[in-house]
PDB file of N, CA and C in Angstrom:
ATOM      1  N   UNK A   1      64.147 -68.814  97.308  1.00  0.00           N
ATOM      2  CA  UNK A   1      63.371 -69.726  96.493  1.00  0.00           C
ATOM      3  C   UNK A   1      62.835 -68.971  95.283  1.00  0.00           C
ATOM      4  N   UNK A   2      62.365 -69.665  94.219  1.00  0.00           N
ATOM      5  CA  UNK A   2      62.253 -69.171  93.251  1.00  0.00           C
ATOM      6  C   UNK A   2      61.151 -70.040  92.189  1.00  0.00           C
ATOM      7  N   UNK A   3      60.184 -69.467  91.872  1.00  0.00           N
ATOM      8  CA  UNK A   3      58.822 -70.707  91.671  1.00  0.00           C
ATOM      9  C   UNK A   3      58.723 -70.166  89.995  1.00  0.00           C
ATOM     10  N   UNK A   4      58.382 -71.179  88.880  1.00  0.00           N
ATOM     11  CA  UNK A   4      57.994 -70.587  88.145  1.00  0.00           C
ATOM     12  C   UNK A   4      56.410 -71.152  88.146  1.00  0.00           C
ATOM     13  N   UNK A   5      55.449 -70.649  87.591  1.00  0.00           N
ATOM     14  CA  UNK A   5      54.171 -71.573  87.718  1.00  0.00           C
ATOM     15  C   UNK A   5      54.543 -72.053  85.941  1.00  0.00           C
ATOM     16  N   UNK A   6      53.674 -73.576  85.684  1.00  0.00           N
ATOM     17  CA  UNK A   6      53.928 -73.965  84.813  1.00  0.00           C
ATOM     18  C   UNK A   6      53.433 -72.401  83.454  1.00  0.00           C
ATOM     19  N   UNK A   7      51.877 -72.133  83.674  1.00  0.00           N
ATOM     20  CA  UNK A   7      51.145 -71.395  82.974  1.00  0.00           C
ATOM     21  C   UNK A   7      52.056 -70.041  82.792  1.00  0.00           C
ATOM     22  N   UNK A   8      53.219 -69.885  83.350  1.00  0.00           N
ATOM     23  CA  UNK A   8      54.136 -68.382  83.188  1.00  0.00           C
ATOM     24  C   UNK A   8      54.910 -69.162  82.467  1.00  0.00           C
ATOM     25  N   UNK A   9      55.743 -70.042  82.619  1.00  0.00           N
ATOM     26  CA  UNK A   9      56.726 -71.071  81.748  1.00  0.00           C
ATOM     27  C   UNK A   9      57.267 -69.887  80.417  1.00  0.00           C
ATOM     28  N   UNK A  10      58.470 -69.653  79.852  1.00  0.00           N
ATOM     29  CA  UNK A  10      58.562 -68.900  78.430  1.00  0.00           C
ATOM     30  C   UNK A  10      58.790 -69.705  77.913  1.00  0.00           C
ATOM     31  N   UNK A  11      58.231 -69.544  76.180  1.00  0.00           N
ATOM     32  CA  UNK A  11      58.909 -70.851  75.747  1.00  0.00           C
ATOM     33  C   UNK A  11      60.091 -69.927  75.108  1.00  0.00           C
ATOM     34  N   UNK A  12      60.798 -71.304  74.549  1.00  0.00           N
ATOM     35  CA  UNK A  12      62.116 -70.577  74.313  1.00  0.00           C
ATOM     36  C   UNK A  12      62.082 -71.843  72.299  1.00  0.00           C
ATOM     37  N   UNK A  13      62.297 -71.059  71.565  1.00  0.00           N
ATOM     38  CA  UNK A  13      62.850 -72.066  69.964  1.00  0.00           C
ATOM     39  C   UNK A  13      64.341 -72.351  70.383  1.00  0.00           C
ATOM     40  N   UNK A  14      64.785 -73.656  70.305  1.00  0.00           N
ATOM     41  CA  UNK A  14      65.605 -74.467  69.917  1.00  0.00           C
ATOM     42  C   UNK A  14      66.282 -75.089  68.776  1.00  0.00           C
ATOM     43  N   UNK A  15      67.522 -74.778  68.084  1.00  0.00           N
ATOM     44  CA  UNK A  15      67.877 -75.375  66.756  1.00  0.00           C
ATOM     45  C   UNK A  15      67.792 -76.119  66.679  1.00  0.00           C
ATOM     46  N   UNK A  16      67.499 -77.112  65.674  1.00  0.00           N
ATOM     47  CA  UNK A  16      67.617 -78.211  64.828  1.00  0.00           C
ATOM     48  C   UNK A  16      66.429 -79.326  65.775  1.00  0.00           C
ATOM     49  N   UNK A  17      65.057 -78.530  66.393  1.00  0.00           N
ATOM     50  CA  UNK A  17      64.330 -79.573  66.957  1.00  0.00           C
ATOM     51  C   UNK A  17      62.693 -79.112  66.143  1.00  0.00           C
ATOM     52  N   UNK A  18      62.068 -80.100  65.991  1.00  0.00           N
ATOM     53  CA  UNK A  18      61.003 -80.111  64.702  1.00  0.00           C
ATOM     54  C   UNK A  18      59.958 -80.671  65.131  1.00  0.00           C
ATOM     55  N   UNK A  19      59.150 -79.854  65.070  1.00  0.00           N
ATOM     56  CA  UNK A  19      57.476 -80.705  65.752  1.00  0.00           C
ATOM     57  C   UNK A  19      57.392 -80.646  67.186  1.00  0.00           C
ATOM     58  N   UNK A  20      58.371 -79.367  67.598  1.00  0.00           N
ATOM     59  CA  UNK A  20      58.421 -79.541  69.102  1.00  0.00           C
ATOM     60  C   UNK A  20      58.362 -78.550  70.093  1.00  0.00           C
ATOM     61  N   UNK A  21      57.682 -78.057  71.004  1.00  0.00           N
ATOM     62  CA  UNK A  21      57.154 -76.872  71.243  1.00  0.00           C
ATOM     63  C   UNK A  21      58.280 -77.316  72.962  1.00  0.00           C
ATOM     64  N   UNK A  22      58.832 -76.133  73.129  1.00  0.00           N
ATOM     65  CA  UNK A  22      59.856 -75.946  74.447  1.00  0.00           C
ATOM     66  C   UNK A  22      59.346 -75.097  75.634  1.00  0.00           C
ATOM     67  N   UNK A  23      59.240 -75.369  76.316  1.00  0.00           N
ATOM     68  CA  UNK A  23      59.505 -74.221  77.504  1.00  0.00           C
ATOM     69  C   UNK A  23      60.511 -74.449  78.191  1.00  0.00           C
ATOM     70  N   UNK A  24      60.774 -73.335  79.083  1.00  0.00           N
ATOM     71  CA  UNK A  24      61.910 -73.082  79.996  1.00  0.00           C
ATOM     72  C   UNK A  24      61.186 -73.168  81.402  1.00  0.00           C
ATOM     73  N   UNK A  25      61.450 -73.950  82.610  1.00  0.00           N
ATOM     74  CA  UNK A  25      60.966 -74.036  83.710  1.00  0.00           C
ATOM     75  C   UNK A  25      61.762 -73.401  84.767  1.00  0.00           C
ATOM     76  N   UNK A  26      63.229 -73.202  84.667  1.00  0.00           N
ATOM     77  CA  UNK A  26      63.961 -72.603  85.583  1.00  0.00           C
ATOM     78  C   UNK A  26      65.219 -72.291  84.516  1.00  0.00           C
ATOM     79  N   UNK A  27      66.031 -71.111  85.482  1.00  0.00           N
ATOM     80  CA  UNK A  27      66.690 -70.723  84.833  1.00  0.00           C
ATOM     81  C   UNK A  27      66.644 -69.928  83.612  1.00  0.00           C
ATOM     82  N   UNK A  28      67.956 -69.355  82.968  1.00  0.00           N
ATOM     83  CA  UNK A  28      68.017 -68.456  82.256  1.00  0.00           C
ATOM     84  C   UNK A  28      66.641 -67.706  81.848  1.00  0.00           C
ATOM     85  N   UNK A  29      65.279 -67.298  80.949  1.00  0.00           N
ATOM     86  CA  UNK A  29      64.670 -66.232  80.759  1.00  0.00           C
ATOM     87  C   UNK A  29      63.566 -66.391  81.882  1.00  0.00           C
ATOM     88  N   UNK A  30      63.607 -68.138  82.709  1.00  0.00           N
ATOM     89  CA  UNK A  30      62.224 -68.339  83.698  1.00  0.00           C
ATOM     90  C   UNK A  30      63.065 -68.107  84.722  1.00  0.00           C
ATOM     91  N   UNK A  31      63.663 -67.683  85.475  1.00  0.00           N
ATOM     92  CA  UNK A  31      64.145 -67.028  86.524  1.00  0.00           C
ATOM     93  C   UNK A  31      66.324 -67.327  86.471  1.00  0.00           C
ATOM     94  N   UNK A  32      66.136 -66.653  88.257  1.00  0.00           N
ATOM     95  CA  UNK A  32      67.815 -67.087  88.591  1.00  0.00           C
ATOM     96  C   UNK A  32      68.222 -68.908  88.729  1.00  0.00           C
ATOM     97  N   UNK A  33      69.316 -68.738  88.178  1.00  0.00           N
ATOM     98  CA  UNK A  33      70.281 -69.907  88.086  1.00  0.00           C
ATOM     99  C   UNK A  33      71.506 -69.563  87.853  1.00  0.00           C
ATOM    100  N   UNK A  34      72.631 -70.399  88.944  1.00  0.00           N
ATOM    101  CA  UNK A  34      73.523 -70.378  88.744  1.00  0.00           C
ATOM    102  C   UNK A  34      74.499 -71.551  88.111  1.00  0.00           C
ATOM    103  N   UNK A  35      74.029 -72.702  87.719  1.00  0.00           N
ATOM    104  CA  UNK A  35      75.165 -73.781  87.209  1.00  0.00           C
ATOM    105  C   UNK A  35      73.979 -74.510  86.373  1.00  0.00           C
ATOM    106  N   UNK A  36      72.750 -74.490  86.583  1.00  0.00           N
ATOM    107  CA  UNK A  36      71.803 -75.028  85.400  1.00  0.00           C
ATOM    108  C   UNK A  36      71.015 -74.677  85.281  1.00  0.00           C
ATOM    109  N   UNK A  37      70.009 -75.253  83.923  1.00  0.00           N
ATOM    110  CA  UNK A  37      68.893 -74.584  83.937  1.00  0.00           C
ATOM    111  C   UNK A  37      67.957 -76.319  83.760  1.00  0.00           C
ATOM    112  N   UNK A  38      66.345 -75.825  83.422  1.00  0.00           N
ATOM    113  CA  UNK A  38      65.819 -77.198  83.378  1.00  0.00           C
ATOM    114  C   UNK A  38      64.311 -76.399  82.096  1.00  0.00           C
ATOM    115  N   UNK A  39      64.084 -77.215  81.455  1.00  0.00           N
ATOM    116  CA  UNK A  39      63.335 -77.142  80.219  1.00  0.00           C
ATOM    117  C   UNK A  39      62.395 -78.244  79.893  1.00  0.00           C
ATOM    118  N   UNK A  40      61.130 -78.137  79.447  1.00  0.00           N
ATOM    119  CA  UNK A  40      60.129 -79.265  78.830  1.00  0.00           C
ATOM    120  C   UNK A  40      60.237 -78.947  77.657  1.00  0.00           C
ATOM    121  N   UNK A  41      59.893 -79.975  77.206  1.00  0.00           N
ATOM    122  CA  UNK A  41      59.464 -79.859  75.531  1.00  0.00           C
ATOM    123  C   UNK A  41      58.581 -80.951  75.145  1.00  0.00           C
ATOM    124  N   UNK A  42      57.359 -80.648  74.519  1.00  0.00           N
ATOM    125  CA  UNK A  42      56.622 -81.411  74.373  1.00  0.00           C
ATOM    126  C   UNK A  42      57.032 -82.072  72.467  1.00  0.00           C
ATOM    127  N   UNK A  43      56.615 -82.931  72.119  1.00  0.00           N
ATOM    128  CA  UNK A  43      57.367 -83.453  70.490  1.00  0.00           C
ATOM    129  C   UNK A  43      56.216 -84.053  70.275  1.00  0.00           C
ATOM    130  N   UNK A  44      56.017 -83.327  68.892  1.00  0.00           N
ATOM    131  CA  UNK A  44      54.155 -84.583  68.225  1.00  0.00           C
ATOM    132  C   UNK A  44      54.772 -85.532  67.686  1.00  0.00           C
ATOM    133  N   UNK A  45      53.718 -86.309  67.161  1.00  0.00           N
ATOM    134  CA  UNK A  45      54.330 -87.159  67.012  1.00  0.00           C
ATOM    135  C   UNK A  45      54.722 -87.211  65.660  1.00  0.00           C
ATOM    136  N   UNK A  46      55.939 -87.959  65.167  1.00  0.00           N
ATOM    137  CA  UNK A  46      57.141 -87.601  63.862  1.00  0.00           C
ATOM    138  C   UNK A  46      58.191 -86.604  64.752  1.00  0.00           C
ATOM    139  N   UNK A  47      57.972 -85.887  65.531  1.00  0.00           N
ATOM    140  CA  UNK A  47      58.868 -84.954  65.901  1.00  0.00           C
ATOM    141  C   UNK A  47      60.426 -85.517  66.335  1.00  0.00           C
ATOM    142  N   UNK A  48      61.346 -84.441  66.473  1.00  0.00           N
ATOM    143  CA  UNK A  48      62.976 -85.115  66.669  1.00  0.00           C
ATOM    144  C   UNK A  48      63.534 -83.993  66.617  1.00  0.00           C
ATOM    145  N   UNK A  49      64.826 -84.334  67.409  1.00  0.00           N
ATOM    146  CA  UNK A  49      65.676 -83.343  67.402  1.00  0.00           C
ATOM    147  C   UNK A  49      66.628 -83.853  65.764  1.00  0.00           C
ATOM    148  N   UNK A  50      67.677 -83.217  65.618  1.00  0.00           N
ATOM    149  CA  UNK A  50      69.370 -83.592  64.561  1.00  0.00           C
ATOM    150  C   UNK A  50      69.791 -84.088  65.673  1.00  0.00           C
ATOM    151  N   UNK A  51      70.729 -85.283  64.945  1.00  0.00           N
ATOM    152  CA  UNK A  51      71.969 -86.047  65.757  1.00  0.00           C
ATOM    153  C   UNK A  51      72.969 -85.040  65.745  1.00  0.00           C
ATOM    154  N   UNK A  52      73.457 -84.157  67.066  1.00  0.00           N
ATOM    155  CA  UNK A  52      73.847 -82.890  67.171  1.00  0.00           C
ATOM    156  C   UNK A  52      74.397 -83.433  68.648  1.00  0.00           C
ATOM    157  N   UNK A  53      75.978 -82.972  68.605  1.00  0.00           N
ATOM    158  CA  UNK A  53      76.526 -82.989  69.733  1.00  0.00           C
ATOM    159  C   UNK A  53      76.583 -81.625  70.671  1.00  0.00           C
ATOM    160  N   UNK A  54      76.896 -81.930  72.005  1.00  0.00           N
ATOM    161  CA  UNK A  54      77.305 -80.226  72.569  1.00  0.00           C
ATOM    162  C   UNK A  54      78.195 -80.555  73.737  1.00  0.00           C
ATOM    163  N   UNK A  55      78.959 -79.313  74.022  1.00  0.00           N
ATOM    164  CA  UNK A  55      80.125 -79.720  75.027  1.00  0.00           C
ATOM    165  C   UNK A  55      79.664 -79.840  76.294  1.00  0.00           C
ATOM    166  N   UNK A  56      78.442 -80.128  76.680  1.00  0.00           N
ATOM    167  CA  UNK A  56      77.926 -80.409  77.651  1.00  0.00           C
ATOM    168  C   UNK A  56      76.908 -81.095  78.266  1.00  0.00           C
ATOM    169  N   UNK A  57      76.987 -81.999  79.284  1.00  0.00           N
ATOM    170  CA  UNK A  57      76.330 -83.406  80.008  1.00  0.00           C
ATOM    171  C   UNK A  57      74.570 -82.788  79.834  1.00  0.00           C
ATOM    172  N   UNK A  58      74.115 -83.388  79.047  1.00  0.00           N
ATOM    173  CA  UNK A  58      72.479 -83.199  79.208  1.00  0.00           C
ATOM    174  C   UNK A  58      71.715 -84.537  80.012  1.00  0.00           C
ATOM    175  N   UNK A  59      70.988 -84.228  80.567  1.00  0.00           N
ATOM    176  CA  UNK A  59      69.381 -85.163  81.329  1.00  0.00           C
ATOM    177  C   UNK A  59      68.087 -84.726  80.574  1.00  0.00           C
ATOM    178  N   UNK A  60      67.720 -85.870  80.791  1.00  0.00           N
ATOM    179  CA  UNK A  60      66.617 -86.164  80.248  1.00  0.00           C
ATOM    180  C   UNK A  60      65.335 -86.753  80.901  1.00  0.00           C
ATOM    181  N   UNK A  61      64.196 -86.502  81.492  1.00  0.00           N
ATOM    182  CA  UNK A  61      63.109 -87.370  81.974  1.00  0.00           C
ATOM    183  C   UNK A  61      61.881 -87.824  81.385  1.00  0.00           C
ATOM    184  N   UNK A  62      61.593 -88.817  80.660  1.00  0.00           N
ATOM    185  CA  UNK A  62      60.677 -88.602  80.031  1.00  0.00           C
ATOM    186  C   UNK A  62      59.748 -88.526  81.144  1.00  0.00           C
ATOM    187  N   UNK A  63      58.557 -87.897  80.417  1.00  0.00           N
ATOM    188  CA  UNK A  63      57.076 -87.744  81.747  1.00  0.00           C
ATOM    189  C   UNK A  63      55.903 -88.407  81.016  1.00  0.00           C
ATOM    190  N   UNK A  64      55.832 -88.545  79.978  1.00  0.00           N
ATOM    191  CA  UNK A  64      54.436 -89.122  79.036  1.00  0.00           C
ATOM    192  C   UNK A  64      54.922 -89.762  78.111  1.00  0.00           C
ATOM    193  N   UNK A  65      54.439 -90.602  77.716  1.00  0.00           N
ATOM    194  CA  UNK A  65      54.351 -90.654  76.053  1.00  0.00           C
ATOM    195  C   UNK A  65      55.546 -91.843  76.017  1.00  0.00           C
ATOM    196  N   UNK A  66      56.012 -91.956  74.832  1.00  0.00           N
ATOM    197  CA  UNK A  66      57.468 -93.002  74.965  1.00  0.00           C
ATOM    198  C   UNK A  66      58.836 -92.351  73.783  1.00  0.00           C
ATOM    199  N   UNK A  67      59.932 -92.378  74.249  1.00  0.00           N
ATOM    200  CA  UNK A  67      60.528 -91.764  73.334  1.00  0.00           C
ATOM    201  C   UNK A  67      61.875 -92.467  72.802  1.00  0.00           C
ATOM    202  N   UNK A  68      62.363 -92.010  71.644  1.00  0.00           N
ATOM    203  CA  UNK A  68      63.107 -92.690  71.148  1.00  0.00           C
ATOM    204  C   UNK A  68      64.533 -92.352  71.696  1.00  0.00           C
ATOM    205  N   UNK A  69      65.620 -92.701  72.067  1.00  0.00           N
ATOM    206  CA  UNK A  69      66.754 -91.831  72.532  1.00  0.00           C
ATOM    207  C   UNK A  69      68.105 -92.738  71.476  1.00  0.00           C
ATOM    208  N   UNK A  70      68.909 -92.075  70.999  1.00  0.00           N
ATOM    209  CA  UNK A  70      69.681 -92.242  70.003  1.00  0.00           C
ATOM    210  C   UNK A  70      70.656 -91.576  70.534  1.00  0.00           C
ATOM    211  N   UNK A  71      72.224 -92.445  70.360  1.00  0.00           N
ATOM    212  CA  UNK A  71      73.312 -91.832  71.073  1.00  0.00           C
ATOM    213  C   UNK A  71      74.474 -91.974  70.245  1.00  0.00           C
ATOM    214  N   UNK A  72      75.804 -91.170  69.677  1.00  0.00           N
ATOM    215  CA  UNK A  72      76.398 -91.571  68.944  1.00  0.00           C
ATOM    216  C   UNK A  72      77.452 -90.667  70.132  1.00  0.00           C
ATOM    217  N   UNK A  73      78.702 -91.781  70.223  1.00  0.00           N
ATOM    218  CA  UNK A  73      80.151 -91.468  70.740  1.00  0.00           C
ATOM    219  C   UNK A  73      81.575 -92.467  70.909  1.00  0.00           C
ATOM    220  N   UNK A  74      82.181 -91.531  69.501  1.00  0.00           N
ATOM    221  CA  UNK A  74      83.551 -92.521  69.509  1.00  0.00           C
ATOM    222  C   UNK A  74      83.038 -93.448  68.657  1.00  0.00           C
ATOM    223  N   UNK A  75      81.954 -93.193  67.582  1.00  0.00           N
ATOM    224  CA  UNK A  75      81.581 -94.315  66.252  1.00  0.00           C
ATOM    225  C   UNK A  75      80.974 -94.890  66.806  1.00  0.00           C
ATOM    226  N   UNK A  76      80.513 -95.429  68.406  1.00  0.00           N
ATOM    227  CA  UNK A  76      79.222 -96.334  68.349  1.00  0.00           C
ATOM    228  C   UNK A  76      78.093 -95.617  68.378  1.00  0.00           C
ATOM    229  N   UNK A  77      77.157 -96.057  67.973  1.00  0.00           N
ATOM    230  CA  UNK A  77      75.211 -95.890  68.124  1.00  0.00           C
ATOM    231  C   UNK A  77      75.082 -96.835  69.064  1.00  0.00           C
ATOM    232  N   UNK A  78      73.545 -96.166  69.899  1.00  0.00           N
ATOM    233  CA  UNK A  78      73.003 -97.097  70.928  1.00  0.00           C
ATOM    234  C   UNK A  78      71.660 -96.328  70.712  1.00  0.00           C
ATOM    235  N   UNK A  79      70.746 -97.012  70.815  1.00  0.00           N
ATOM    236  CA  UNK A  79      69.409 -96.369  70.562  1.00  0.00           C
ATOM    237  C   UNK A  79      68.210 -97.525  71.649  1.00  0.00           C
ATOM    238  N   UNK A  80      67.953 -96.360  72.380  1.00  0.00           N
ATOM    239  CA  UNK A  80      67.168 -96.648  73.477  1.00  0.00           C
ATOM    240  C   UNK A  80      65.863 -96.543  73.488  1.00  0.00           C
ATOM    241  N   UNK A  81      64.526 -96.999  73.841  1.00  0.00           N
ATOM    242  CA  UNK A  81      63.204 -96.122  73.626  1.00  0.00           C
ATOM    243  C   UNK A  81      62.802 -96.230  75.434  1.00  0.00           C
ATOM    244  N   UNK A  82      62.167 -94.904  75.778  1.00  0.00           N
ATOM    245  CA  UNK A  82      62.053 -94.601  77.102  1.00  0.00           C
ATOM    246  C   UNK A  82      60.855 -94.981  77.430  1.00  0.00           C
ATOM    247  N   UNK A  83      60.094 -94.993  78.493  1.00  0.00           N
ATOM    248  CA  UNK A  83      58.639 -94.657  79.386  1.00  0.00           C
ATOM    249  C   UNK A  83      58.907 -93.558  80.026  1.00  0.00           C
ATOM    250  N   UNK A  84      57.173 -93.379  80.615  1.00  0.00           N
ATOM    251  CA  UNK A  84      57.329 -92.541  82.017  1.00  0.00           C
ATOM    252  C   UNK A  84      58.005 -92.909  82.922  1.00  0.00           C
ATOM    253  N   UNK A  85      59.155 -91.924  83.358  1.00  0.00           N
ATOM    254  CA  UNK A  85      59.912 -92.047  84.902  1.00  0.00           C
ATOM    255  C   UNK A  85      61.027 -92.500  84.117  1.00  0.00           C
ATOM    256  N   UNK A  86      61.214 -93.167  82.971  1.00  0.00           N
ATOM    257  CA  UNK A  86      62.783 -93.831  82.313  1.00  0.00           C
ATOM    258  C   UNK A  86      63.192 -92.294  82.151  1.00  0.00           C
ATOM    259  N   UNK A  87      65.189 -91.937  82.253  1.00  0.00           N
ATOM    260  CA  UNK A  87      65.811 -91.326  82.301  1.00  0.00           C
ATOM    261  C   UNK A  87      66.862 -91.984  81.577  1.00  0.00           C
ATOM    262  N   UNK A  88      67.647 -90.571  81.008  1.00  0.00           N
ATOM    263  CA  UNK A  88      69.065 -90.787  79.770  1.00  0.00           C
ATOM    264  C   UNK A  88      69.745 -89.823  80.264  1.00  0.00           C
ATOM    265  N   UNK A  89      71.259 -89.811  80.206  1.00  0.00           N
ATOM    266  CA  UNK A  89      72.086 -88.950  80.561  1.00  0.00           C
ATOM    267  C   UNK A  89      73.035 -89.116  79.088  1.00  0.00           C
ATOM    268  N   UNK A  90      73.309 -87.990  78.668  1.00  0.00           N
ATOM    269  CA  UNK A  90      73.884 -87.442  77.629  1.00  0.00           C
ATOM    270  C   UNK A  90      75.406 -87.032  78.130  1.00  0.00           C
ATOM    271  N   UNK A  91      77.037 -87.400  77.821  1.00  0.00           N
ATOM    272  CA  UNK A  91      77.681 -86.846  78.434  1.00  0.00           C
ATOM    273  C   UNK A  91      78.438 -86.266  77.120  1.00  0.00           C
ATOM    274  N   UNK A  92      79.129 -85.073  78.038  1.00  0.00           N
ATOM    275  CA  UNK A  92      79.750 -83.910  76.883  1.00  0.00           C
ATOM    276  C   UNK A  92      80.392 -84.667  75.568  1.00  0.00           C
ATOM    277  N   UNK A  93      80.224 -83.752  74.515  1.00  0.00           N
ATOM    278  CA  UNK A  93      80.582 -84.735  73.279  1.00  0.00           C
ATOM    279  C   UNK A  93      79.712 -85.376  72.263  1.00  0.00           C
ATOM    280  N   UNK A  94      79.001 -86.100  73.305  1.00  0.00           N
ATOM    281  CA  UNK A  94      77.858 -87.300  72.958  1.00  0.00           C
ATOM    282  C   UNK A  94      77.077 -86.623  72.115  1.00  0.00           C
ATOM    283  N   UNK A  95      77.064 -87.003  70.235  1.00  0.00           N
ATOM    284  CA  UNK A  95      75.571 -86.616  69.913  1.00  0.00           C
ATOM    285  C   UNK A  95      74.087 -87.442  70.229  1.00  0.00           C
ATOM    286  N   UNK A  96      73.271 -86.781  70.211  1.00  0.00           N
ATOM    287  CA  UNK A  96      72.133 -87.436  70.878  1.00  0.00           C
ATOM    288  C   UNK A  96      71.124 -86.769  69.768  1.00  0.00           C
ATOM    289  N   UNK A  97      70.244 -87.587  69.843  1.00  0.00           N
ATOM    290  CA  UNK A  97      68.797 -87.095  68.988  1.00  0.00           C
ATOM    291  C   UNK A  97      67.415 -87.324  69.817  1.00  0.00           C
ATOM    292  N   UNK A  98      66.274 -86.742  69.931  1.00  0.00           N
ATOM    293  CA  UNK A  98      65.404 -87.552  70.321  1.00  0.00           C
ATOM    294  C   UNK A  98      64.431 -87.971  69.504  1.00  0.00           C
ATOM    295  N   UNK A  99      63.471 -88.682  69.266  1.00  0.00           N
ATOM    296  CA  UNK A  99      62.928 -88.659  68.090  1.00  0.00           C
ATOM    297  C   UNK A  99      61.368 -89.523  68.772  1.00  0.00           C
ATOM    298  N   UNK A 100      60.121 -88.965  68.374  1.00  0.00           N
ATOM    299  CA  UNK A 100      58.970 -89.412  68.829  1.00  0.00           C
ATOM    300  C   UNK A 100      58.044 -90.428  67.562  1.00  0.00           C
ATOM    301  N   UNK A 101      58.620 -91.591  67.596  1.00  0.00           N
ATOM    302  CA  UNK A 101      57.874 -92.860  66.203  1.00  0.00           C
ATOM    303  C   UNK A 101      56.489 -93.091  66.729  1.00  0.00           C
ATOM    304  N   UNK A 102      56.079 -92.400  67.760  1.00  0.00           N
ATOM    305  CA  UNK A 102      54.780 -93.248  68.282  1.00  0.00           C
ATOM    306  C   UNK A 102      53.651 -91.844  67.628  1.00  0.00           C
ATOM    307  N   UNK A 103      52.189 -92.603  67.953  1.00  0.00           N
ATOM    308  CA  UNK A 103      51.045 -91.535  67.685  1.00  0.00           C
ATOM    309  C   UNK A 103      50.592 -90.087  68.655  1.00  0.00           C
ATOM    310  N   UNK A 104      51.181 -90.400  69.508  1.00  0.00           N
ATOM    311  CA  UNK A 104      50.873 -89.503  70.853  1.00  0.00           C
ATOM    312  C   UNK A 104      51.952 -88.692  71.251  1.00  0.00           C
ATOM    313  N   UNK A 105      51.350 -87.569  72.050  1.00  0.00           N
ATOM    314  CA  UNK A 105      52.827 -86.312  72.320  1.00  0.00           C
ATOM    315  C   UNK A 105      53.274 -87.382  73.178  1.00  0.00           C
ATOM    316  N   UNK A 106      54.790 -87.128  73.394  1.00  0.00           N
ATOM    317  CA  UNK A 106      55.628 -86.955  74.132  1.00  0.00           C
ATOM    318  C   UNK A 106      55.911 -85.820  75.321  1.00  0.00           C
ATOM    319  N   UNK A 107      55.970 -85.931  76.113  1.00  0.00           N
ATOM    320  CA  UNK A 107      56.660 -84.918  77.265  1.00  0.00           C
ATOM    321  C   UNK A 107      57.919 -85.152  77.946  1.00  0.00           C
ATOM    322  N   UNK A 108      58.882 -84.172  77.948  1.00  0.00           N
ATOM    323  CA  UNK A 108      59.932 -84.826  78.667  1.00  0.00           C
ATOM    324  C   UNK A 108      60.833 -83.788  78.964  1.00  0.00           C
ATOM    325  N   UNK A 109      61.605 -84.000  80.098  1.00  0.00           N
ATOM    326  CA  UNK A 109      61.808 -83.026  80.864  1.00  0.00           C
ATOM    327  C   UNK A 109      63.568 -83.111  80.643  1.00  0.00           C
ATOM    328  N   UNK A 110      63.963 -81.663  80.317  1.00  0.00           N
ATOM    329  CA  UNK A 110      65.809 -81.463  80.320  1.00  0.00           C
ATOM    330  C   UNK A 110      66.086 -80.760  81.041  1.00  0.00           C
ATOM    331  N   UNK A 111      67.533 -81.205  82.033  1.00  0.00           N
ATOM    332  CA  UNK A 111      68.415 -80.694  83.137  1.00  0.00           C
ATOM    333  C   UNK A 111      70.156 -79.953  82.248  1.00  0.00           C
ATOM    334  N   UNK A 112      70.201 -79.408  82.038  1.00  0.00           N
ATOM    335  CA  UNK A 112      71.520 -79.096  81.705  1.00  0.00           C
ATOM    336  C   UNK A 112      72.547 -77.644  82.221  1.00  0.00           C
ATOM    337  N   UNK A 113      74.023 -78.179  82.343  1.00  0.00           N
ATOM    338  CA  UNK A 113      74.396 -76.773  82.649  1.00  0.00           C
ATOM    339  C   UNK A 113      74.187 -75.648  81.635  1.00  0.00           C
ATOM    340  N   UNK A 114      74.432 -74.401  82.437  1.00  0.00           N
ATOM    341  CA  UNK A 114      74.498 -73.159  80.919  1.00  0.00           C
ATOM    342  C   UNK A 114      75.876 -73.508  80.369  1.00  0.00           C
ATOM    343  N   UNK A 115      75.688 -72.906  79.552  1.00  0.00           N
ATOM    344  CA  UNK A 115      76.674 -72.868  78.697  1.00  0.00           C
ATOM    345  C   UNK A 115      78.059 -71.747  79.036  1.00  0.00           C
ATOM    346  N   UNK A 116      78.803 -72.531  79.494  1.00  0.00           N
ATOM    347  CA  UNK A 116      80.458 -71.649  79.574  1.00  0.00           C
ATOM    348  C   UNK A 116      80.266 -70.194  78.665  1.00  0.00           C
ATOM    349  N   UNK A 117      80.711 -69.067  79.703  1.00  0.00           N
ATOM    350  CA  UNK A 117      80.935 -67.987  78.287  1.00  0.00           C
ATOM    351  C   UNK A 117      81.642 -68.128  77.619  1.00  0.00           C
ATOM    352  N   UNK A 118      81.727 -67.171  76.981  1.00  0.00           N
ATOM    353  CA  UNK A 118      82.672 -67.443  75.572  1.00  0.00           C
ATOM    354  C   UNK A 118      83.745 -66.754  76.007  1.00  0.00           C
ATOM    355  N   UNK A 119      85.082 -67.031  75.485  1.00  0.00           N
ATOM    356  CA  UNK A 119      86.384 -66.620  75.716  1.00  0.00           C
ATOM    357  C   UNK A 119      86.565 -65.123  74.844  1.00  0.00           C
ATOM    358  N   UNK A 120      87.446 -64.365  76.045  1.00  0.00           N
ATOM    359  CA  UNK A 120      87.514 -62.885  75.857  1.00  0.00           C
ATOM    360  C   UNK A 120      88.944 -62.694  75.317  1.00  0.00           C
ATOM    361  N   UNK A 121      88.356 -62.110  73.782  1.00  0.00           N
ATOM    362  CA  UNK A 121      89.849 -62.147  73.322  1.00  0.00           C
ATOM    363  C   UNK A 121      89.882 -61.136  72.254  1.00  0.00           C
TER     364      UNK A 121
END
């Protein structure tokens, strides 16, 4: 077993996300993992990620606040807004944004695999 306490949490900066403070809860720099890791990020409000794809299935939980979820794959948009306990699944490919229009933080919780190494060549 392997515990992080929230108050040890590292945070970790993230590209292309703005107004938005991250930590890492498991995995990669907050302990062992082998196929995922899991991350908070809190977003003030105006905050958002870029409509930015990646080759891999992301989750999402929101925990507070309400959030905007924006999905682009294969030319359609779908744009969702969450609650507490509402969940989004992101699958490989998929760009996604999140984006916080309301007055109040946001909290919300990400599940994703690591990232494949890179090819040895």
């Amino acid at each position: 077993m392997h515990v992080t306490r929230f108050d040890q949490a590292p945070a970790y900066e993230a590209p292309r996300h703005f107004d938005m403070r991250c930590l890492r809860l498991q995995g990669k720099e907050a302990g062992p993992s082998e196929q995922m890791w899991m991350g908070m990020s809190q977003i003030l409000p105006g905050g958002h990620t870029g409509l930015d794809g990646s080759p891999m299935e992301k989750l999402y939980l929101v925990l507070e606040g309400r959030l905007t979820v924006i999905g682009e794959l294969d030319g359609h948009t779908e744009e969702q807004e969450l609650g507490p306990y509402d969940s989004c699944r992101f699958a490989p490919g998929e760009k996604r944004q999140l984006v916080n229009r309301t007055n109040r933080p946001v909290l919300v919780a990400l599940v994703m695999p690591h990232e494949p190494p890179a090819p040895k060549g």
